[in-house]
PDB file of N, CA and C in Angstrom:
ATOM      1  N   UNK A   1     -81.248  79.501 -82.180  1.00  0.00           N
ATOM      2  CA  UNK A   1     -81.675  79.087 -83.497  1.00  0.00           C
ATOM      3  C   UNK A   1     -82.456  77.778 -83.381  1.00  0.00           C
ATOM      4  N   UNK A   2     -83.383  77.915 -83.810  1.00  0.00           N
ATOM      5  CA  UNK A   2     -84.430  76.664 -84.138  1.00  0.00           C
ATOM      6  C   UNK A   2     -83.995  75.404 -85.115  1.00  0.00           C
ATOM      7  N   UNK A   3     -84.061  74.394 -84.414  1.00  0.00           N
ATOM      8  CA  UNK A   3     -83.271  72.782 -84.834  1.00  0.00           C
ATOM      9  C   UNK A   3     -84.910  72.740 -86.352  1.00  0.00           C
ATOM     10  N   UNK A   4     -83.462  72.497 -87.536  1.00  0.00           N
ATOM     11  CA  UNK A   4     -84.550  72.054 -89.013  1.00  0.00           C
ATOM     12  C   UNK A   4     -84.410  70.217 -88.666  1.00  0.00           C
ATOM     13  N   UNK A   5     -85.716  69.390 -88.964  1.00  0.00           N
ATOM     14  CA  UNK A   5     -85.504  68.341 -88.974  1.00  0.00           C
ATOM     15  C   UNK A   5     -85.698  68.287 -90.660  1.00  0.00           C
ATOM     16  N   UNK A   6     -84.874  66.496 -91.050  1.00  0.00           N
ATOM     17  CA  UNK A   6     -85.647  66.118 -92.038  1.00  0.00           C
ATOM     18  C   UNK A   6     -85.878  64.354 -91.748  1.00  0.00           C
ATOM     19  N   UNK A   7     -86.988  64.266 -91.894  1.00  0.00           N
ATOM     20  CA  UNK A   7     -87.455  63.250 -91.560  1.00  0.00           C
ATOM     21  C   UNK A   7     -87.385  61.879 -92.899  1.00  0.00           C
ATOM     22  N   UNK A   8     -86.727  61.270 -92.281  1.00  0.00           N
ATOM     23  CA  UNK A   8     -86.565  59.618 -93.181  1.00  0.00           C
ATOM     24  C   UNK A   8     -88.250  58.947 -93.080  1.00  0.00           C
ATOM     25  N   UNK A   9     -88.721  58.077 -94.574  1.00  0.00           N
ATOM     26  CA  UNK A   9     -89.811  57.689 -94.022  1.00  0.00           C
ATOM     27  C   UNK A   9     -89.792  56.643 -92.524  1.00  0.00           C
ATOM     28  N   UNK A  10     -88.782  55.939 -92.452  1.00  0.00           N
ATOM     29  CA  UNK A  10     -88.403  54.929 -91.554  1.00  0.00           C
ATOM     30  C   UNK A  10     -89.089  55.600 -90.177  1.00  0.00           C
ATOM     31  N   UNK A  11     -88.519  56.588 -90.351  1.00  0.00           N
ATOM     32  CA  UNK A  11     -88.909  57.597 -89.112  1.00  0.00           C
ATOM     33  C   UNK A  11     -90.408  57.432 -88.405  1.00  0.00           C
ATOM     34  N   UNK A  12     -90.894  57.175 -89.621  1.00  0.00           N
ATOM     35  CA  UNK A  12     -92.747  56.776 -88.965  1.00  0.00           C
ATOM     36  C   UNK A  12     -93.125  54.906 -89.201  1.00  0.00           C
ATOM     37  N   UNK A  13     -92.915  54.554 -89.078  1.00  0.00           N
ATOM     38  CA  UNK A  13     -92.811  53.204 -89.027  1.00  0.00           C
ATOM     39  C   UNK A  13     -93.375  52.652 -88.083  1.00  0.00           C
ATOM     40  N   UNK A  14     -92.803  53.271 -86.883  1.00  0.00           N
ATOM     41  CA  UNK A  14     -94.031  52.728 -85.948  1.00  0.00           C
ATOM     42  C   UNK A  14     -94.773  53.675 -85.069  1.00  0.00           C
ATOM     43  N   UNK A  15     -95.503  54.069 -86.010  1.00  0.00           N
ATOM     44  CA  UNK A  15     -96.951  55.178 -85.850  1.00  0.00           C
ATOM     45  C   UNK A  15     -95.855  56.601 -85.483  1.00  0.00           C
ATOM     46  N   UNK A  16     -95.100  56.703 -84.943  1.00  0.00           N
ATOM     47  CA  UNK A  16     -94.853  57.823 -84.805  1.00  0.00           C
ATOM     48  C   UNK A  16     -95.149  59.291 -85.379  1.00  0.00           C
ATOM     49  N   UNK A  17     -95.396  60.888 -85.118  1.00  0.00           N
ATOM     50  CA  UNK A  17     -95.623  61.596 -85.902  1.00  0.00           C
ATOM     51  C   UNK A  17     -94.771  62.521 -85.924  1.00  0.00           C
ATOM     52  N   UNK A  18     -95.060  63.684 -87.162  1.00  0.00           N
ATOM     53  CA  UNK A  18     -93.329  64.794 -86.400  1.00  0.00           C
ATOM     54  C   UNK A  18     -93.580  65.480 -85.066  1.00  0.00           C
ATOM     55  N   UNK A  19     -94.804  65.639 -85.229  1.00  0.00           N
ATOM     56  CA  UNK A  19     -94.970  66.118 -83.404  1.00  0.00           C
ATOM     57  C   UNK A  19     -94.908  65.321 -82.567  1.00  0.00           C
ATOM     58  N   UNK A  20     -94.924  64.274 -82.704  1.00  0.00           N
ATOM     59  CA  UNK A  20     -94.209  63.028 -81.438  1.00  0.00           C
ATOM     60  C   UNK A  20     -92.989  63.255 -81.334  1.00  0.00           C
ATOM     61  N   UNK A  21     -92.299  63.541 -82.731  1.00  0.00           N
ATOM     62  CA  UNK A  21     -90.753  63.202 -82.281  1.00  0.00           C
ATOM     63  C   UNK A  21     -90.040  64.735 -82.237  1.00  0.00           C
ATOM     64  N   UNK A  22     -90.447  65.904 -82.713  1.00  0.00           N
ATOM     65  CA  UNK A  22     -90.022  66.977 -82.031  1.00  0.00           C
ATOM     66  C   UNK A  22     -90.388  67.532 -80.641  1.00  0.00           C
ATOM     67  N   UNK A  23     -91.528  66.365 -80.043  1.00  0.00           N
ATOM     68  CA  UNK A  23     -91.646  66.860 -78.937  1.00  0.00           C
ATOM     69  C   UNK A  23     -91.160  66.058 -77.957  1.00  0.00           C
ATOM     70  N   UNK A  24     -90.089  64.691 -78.390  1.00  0.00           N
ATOM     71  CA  UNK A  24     -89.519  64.441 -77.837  1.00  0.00           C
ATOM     72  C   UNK A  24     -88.038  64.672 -78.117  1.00  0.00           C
ATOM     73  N   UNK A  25     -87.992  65.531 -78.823  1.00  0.00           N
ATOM     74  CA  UNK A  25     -86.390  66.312 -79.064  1.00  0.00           C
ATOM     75  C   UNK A  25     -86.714  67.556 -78.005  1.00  0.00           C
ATOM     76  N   UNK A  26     -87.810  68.066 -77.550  1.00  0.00           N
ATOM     77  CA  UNK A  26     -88.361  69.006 -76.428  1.00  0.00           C
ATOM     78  C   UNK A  26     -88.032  68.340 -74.861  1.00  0.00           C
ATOM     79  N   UNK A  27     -88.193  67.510 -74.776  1.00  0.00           N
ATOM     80  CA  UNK A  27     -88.527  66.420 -73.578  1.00  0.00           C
ATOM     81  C   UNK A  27     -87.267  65.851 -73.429  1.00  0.00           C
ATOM     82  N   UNK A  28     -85.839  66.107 -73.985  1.00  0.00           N
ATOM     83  CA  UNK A  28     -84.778  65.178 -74.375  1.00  0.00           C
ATOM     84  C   UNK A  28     -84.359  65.020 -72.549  1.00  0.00           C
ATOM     85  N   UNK A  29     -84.171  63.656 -72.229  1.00  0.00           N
ATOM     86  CA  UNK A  29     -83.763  62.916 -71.123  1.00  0.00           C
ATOM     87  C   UNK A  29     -82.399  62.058 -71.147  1.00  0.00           C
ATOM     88  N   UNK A  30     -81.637  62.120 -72.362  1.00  0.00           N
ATOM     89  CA  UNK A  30     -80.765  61.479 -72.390  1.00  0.00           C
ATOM     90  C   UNK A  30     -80.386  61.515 -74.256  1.00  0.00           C
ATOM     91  N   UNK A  31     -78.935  61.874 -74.383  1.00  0.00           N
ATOM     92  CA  UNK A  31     -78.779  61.703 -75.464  1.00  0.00           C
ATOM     93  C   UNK A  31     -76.838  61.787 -75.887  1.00  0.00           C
ATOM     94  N   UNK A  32     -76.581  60.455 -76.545  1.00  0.00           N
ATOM     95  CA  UNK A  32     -75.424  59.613 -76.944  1.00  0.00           C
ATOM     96  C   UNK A  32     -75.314  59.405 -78.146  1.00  0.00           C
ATOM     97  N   UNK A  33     -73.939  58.968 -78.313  1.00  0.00           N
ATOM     98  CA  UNK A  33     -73.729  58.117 -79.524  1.00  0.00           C
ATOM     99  C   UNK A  33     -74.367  56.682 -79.530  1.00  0.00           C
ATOM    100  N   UNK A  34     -75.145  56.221 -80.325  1.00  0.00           N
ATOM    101  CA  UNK A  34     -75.739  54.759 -80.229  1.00  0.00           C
ATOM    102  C   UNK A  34     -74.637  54.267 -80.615  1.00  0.00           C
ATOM    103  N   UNK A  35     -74.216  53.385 -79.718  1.00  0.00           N
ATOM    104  CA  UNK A  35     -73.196  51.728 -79.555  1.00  0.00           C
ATOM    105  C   UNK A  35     -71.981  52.298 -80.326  1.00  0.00           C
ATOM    106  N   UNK A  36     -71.766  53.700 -79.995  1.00  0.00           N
ATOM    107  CA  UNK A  36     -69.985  53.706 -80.603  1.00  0.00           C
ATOM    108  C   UNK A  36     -69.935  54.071 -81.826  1.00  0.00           C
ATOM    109  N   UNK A  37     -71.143  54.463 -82.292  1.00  0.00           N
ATOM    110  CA  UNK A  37     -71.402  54.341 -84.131  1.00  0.00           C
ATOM    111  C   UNK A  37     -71.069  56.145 -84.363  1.00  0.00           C
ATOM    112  N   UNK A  38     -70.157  56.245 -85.312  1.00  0.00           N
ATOM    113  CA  UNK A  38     -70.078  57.804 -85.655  1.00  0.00           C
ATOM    114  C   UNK A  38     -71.128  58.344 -86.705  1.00  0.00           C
ATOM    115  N   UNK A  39     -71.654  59.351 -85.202  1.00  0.00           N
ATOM    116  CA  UNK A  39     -72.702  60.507 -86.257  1.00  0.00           C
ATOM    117  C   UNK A  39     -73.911  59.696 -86.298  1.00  0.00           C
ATOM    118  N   UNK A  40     -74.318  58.563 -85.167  1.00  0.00           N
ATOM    119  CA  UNK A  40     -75.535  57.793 -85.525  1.00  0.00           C
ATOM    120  C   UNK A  40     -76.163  58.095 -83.624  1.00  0.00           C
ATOM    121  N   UNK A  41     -76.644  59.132 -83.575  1.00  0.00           N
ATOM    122  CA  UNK A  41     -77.385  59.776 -81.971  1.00  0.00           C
ATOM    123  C   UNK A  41     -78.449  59.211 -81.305  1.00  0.00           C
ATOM    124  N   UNK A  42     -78.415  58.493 -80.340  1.00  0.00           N
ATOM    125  CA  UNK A  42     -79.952  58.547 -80.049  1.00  0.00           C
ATOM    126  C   UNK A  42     -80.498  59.402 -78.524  1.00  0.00           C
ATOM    127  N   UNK A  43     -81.223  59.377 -78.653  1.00  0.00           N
ATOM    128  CA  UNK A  43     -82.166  60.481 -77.719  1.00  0.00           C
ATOM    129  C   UNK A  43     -83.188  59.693 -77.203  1.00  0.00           C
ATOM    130  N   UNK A  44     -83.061  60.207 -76.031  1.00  0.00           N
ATOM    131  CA  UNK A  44     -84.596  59.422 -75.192  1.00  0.00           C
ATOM    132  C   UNK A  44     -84.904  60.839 -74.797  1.00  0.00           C
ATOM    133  N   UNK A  45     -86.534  60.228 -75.246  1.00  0.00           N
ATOM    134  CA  UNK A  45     -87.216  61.623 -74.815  1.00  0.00           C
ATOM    135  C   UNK A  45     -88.791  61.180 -74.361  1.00  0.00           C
ATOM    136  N   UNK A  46     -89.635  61.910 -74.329  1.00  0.00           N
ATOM    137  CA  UNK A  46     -91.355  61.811 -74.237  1.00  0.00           C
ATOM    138  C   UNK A  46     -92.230  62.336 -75.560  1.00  0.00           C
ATOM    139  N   UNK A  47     -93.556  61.528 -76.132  1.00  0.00           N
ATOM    140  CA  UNK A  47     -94.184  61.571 -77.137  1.00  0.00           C
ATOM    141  C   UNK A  47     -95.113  62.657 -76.748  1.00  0.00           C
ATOM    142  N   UNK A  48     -95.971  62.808 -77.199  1.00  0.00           N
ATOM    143  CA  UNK A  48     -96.896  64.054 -76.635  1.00  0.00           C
ATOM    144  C   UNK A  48     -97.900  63.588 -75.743  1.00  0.00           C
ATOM    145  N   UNK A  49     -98.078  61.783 -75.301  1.00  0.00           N
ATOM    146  CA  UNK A  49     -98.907  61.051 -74.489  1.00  0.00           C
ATOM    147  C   UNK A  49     -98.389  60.975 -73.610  1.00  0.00           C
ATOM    148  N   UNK A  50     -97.051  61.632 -73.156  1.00  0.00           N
ATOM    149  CA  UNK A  50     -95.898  61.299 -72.014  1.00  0.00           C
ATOM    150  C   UNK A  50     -94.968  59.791 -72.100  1.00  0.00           C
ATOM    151  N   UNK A  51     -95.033  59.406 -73.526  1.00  0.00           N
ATOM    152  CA  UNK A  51     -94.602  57.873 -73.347  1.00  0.00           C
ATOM    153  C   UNK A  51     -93.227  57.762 -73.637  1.00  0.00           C
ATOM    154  N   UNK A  52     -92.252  57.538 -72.848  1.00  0.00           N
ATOM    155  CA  UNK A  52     -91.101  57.132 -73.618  1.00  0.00           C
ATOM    156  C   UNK A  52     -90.598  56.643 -74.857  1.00  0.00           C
ATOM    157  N   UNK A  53     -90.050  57.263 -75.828  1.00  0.00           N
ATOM    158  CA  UNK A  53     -89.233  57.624 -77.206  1.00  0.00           C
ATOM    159  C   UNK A  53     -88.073  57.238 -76.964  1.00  0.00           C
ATOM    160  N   UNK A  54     -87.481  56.090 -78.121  1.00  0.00           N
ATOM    161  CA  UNK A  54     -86.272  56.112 -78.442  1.00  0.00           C
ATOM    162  C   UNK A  54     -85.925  56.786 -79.750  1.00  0.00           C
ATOM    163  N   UNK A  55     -85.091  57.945 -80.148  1.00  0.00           N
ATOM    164  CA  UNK A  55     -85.125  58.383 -81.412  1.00  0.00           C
ATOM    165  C   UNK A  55     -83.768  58.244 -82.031  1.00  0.00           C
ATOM    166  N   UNK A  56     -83.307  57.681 -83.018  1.00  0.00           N
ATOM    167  CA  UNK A  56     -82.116  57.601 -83.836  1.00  0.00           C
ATOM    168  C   UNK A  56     -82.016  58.528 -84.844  1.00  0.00           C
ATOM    169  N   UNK A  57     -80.807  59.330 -84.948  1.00  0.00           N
ATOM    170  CA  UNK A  57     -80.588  60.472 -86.017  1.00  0.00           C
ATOM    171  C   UNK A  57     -79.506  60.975 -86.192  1.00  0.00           C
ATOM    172  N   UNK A  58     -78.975  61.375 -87.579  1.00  0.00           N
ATOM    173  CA  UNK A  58     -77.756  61.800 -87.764  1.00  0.00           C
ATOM    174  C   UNK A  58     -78.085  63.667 -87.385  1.00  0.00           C
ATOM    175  N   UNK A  59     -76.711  64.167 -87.710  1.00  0.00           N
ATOM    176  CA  UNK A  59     -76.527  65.539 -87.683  1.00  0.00           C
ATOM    177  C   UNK A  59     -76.382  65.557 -88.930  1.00  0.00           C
ATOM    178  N   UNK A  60     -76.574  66.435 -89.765  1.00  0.00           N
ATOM    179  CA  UNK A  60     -76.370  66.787 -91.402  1.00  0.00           C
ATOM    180  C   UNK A  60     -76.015  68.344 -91.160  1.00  0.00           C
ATOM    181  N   UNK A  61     -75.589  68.923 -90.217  1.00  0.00           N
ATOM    182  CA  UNK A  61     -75.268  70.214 -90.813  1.00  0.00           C
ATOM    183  C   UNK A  61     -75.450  71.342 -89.076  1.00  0.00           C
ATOM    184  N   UNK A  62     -75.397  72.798 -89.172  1.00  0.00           N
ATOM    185  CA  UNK A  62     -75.625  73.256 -88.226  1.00  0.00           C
ATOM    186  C   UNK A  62     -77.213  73.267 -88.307  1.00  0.00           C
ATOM    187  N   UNK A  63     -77.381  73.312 -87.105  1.00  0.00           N
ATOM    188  CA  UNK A  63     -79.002  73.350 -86.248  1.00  0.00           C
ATOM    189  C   UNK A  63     -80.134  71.960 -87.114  1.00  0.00           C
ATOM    190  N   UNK A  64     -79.420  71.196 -87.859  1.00  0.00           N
ATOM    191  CA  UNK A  64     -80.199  70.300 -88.684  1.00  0.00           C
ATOM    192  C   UNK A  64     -79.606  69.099 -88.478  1.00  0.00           C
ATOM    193  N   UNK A  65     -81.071  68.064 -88.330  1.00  0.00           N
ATOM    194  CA  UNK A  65     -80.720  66.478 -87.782  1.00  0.00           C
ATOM    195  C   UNK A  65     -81.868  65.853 -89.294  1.00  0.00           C
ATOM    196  N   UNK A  66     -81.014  64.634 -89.385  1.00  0.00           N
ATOM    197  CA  UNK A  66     -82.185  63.934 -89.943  1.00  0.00           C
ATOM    198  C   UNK A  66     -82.436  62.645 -89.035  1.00  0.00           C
ATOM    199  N   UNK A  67     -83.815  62.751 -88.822  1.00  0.00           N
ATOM    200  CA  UNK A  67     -84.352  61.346 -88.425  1.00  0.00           C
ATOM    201  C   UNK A  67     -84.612  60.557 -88.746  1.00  0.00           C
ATOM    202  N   UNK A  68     -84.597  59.073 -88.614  1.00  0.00           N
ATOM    203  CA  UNK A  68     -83.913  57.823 -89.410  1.00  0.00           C
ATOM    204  C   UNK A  68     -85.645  56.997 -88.368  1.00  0.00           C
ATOM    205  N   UNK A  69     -85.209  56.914 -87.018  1.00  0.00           N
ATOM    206  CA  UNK A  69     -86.059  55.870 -86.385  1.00  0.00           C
ATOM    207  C   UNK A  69     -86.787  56.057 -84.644  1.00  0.00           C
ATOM    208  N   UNK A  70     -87.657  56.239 -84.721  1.00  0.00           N
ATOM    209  CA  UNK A  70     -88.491  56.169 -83.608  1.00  0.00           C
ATOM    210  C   UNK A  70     -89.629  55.326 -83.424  1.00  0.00           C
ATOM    211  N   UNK A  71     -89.763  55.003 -82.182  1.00  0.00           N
ATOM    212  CA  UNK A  71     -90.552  53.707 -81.599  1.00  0.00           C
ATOM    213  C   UNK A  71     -90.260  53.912 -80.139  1.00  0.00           C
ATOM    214  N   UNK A  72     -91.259  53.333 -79.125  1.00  0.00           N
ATOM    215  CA  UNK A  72     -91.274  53.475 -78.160  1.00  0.00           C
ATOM    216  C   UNK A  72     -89.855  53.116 -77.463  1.00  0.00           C
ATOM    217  N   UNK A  73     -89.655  53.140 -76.183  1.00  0.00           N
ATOM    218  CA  UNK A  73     -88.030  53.277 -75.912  1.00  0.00           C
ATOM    219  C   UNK A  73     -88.219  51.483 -75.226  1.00  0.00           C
ATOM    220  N   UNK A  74     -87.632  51.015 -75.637  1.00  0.00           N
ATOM    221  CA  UNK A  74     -86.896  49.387 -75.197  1.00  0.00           C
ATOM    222  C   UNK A  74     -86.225  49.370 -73.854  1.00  0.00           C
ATOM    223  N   UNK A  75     -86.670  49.272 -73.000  1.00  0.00           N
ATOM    224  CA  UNK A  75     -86.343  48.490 -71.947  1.00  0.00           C
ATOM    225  C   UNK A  75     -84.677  48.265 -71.655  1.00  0.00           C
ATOM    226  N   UNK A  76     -84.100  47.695 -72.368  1.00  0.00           N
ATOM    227  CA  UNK A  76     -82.489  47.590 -72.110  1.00  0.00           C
ATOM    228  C   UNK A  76     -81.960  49.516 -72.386  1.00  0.00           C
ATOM    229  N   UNK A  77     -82.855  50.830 -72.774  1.00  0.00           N
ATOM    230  CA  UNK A  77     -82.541  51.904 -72.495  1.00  0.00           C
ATOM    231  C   UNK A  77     -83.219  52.709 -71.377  1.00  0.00           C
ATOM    232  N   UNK A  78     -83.806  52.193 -70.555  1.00  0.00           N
ATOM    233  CA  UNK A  78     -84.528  52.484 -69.584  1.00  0.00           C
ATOM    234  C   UNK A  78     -83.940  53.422 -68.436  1.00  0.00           C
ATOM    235  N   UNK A  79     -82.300  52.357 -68.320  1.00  0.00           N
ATOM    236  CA  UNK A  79     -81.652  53.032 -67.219  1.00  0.00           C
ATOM    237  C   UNK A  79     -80.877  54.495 -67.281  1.00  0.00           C
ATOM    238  N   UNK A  80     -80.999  54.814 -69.230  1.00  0.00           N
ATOM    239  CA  UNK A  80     -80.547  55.762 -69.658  1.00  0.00           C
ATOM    240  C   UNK A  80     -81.355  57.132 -68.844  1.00  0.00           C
ATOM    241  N   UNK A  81     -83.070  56.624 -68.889  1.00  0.00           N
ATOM    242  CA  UNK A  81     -83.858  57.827 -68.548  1.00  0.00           C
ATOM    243  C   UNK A  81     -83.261  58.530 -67.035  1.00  0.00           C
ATOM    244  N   UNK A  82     -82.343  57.547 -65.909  1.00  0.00           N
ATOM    245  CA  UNK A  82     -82.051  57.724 -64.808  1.00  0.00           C
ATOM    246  C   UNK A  82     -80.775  58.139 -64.210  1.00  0.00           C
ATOM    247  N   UNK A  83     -80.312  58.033 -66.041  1.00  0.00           N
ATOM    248  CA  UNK A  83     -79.284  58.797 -65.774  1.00  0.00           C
ATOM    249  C   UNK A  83     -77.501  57.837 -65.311  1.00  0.00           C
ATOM    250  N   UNK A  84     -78.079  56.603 -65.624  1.00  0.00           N
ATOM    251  CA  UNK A  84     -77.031  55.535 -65.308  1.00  0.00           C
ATOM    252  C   UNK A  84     -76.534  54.759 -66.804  1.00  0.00           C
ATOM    253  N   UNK A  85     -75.167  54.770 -66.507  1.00  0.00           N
ATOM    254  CA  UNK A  85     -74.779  54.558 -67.491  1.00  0.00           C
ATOM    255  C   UNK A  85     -75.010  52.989 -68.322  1.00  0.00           C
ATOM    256  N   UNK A  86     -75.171  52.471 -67.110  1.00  0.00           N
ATOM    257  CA  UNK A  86     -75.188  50.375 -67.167  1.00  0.00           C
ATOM    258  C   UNK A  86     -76.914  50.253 -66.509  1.00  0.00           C
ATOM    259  N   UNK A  87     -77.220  49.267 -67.088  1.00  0.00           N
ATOM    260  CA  UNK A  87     -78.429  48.255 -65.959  1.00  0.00           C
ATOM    261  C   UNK A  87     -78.443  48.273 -65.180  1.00  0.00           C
TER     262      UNK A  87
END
């Protein structure tokens, strides 16, 4: 079954588009609970330029996320792409 997004405006904030960020829900390289927070996910993934994505989003339901925030991926999540848990 095919994932429904719904997209927060926040979500584009910094330039991001929905094909940036479903194609880095395609590309997914890593994906957690952000800092312990319930039901608040983030995902590292790739934009459609190959650039590293950090994406924040709840679950609202089966096969459906809403997206809250994307922007390029920050550096202190870097080590996530490698698969390590720490720096």
């Amino acid at each position: 079954m095919e994932l429904e997004f719904v997209f927060r405006d926040t979500a584009f904030k910094h330039g991001f588009t929905e094909e940036d960020i479903r194609h880095a829900f395609e590309t997914c390289c890593y994906i957690g609970l952000y800092q312990d927070r319930t039901n608040v996910i983030l995902l590292l993934g790739f934009d459609i330029n190959a650039n590293p994505v950090e994406i924040l989003y709840n679950e609202i339901g089966d096969n459906r996320v809403n997206v809250f925030h994307a922007m390029h991926c920050q550096n202190k999540f870097y080590h996530l792409f490698e698969g390590r848990e720490t720096p």
